[in-house]
Protein backbone atom coordinates (compact mmCIF):
# COMPACT_ATOMS: atom_id res chain seq x y z
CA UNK A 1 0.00 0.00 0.00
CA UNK A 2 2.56 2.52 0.78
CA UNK A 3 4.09 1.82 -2.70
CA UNK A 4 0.97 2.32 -4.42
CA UNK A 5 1.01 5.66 -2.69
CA UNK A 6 4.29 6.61 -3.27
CA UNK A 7 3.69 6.30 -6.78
CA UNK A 8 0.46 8.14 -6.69
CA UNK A 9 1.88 10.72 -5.14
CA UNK A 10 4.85 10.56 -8.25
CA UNK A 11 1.82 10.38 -10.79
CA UNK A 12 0.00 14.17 -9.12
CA UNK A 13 3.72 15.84 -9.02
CA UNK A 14 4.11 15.01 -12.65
CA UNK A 15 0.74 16.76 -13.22
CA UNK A 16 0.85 19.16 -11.42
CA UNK A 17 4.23 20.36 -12.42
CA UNK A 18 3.18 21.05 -16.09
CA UNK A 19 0.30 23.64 -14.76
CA UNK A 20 3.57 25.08 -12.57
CA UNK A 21 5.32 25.84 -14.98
CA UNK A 22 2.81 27.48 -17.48
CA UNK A 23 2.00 29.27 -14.21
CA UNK A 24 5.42 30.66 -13.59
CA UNK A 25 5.84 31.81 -17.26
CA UNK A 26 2.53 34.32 -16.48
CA UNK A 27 4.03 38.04 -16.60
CA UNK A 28 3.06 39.98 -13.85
CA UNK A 29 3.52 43.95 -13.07
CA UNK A 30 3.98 45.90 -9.84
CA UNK A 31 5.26 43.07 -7.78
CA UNK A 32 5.26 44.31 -3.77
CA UNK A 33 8.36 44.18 -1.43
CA UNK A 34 8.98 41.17 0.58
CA UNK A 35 7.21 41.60 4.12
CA UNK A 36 9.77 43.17 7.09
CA UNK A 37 9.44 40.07 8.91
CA UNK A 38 10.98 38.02 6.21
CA UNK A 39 14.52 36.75 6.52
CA UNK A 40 15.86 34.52 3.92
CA UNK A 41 17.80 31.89 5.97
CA UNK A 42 18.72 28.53 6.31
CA UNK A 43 22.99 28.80 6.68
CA UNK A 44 22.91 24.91 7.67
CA UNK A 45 21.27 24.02 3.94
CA UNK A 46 23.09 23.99 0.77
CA UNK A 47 21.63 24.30 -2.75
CA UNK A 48 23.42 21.28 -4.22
CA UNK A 49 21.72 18.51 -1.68
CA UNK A 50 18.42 17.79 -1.58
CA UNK A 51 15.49 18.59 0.16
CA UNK A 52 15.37 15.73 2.88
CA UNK A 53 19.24 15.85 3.36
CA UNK A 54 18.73 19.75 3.93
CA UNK A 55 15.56 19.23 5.93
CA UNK A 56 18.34 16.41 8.13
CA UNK A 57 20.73 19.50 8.37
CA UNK A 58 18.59 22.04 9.98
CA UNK A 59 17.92 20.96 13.73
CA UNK A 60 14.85 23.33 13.75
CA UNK A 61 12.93 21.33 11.56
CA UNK A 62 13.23 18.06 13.44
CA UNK A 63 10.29 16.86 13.72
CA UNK A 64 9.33 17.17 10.34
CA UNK A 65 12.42 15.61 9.24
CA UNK A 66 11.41 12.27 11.42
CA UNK A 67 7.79 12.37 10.44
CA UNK A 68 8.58 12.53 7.02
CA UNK A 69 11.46 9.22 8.09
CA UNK A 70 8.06 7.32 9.94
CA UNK A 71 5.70 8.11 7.38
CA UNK A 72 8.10 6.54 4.45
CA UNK A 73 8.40 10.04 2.15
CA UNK A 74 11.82 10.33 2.17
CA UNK A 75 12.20 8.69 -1.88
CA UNK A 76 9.47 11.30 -2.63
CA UNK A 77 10.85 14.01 -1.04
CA UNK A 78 14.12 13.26 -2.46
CA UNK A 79 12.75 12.99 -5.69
CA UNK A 80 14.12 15.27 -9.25
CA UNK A 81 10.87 17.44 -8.40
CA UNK A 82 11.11 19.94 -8.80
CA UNK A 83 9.05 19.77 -5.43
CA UNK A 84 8.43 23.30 -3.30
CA UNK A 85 7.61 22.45 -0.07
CA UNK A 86 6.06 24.56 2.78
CA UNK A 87 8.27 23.10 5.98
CA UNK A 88 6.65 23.92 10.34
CA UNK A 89 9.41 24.78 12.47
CA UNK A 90 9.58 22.77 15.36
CA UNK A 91 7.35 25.55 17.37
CA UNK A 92 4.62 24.85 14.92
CA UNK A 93 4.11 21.72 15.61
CA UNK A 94 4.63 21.99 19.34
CA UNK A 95 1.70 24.46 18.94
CA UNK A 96 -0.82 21.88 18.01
CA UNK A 97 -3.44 21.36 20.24
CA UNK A 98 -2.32 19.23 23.05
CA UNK A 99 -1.82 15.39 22.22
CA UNK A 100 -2.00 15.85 18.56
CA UNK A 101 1.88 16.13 18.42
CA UNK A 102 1.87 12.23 20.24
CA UNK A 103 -1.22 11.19 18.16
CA UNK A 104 1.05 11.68 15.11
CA UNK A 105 3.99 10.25 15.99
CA UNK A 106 2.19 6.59 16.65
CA UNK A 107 1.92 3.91 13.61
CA UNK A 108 -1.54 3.49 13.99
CA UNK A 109 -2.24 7.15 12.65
CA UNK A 110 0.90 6.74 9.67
CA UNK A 111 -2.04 7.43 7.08
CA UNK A 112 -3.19 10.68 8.81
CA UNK A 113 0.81 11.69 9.16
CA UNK A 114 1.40 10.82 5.44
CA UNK A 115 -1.96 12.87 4.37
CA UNK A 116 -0.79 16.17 6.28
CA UNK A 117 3.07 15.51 5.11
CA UNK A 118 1.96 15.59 1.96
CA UNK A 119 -0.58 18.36 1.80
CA UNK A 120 2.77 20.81 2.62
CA UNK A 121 4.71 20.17 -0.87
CA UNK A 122 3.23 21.33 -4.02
CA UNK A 123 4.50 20.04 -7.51
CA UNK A 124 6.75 22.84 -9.10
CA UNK A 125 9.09 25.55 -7.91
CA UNK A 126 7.79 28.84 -6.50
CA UNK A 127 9.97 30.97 -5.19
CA UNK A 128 8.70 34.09 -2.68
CA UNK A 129 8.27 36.33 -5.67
CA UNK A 130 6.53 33.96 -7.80
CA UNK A 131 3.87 33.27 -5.40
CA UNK A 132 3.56 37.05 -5.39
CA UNK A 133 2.91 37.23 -8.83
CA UNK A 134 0.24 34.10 -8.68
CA UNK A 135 -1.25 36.27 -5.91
CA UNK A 136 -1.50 39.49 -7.74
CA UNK A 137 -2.52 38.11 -10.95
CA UNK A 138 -5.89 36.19 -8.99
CA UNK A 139 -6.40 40.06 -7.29
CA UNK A 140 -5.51 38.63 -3.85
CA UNK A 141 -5.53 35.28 -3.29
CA UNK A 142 -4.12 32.14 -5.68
CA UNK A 143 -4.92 28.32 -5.22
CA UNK A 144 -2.22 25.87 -4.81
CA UNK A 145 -2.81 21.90 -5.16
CA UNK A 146 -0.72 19.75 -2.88
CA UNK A 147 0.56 16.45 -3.33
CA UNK A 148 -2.01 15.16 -1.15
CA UNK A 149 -4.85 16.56 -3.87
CA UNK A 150 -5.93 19.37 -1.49
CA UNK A 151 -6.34 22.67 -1.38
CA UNK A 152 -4.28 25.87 -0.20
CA UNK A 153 -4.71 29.59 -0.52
CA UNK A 154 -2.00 31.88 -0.78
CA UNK A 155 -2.58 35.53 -0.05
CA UNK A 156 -0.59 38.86 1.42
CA UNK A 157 -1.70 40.01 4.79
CA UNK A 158 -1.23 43.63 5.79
CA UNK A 159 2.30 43.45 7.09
CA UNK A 160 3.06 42.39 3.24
CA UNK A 161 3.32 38.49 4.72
CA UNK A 162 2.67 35.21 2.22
CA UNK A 163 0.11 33.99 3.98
CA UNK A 164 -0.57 30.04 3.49
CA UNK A 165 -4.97 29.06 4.22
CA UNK A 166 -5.37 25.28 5.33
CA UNK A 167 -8.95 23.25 4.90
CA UNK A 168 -9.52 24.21 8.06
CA UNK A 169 -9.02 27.63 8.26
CA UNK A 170 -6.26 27.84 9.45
CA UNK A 171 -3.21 30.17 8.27
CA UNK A 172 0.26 30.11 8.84
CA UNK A 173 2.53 32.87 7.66
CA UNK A 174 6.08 32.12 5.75
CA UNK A 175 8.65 33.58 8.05
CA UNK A 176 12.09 31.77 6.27
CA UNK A 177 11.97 32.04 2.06
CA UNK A 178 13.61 31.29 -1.16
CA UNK A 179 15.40 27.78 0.35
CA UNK A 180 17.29 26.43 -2.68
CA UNK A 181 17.26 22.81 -3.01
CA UNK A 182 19.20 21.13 -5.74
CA UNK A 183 15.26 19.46 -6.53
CA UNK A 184 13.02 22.19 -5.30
CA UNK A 185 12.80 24.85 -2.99
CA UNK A 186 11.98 24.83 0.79
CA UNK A 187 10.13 27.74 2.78
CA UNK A 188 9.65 27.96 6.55
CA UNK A 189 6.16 28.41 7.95
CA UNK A 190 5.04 29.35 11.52
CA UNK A 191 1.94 26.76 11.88
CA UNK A 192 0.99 23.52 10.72
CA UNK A 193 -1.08 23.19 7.59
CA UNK A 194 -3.74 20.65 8.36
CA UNK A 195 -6.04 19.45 5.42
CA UNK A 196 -9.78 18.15 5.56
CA UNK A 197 -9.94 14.79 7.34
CA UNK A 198 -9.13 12.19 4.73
CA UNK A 199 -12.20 9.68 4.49
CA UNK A 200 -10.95 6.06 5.06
């Protein structure tokens, strides 16, 4: 089973790449300033590894790193891509609400873990300014498909933030940009992104 979603996953990045790309090609004008509380970081990743050895590399993004080690997405993640992938801090998971952090880390919930894993990488490689331009050009808010197959909306808040809109409602805010990965790119978010429950 978790080769048949492996691939399945493969199958939706292919896909989802090609409308990517004829998306980043769009020409946009009057493209805003980065938001203050941007900071373009990550001194522990370099550009020629990829995404899951970077990920390994950064000890602020543990957690994800072994969730994405449990939940068996390490091929995919270390896949050509290219893959852009919207990566919670440590602090944004600790932030769940209480015992959802241990409810994840058991094997009986693997599916649930691989479902939200995968509904924070999107097929494709968007960079800070591109997303910008995706935002502007929808007059405020642009849809991006994930992996998984679900939704998220991108938008600017009033501080000039990329703001990132789960299923739920929810919204995290990139605070760490422009990541180069030698088979994507990686951003840092403040929350975690949590899709619709998956029917099973």
């Amino acid at each position: 089973m978790k080769k048949i979603l492996l691939l399945s996953l493969a199958l939706m990045m292919c896909s989802f790449a090609v409308l990517a790309q004829a998306a980043d090609t769009d020409p946009v004008n009057n493209i805003p300033a980065l938001g203050p509380m941007h900071t373009i970081a990550g001194d522990s990743m370099q550009p020629a590894n990829d995404i899951v050895q970077n990920i390994a590399s950064d000890k602020d993004l543990s957690i994800f790193y072994n969730f994405v080690s449990s939940a068996n997405l390490t091929e995919t993640y270390k896949s050509k891509g290219p893959i852009t992938i919207f990566v919670p801090a440590n602090d944004a998971f600790e932030s769940l609400s209480p015992g959802k952090l241990d409810t994840l880390s058991k094997p009986s919930h693997v599916w649930e873990l691989t479902h939200i894993l995968a509904y924070h990488a999107v097929a494709g490689k968007f960079s800070a300014k591109e997303l910008h331009k995706l935002i502007n050009k929808h007059k405020g808010a642009t849809t991006l498909t994930t992996l998984s197959g679900g939704k998220l909306i991108a938008k600017i808040d009033g501080n000039n933030n990329i703001v990132l809109e789960d299923e739920t409602g929810g919204q995290s805010i990139i605070t760490r940009f422009d990541i180069a990965q030698s088979n994507g790119v990686v951003h840092i978010i403040n929350k975690v992104l949590l899709p619709k429950p998956k029917a099973v």
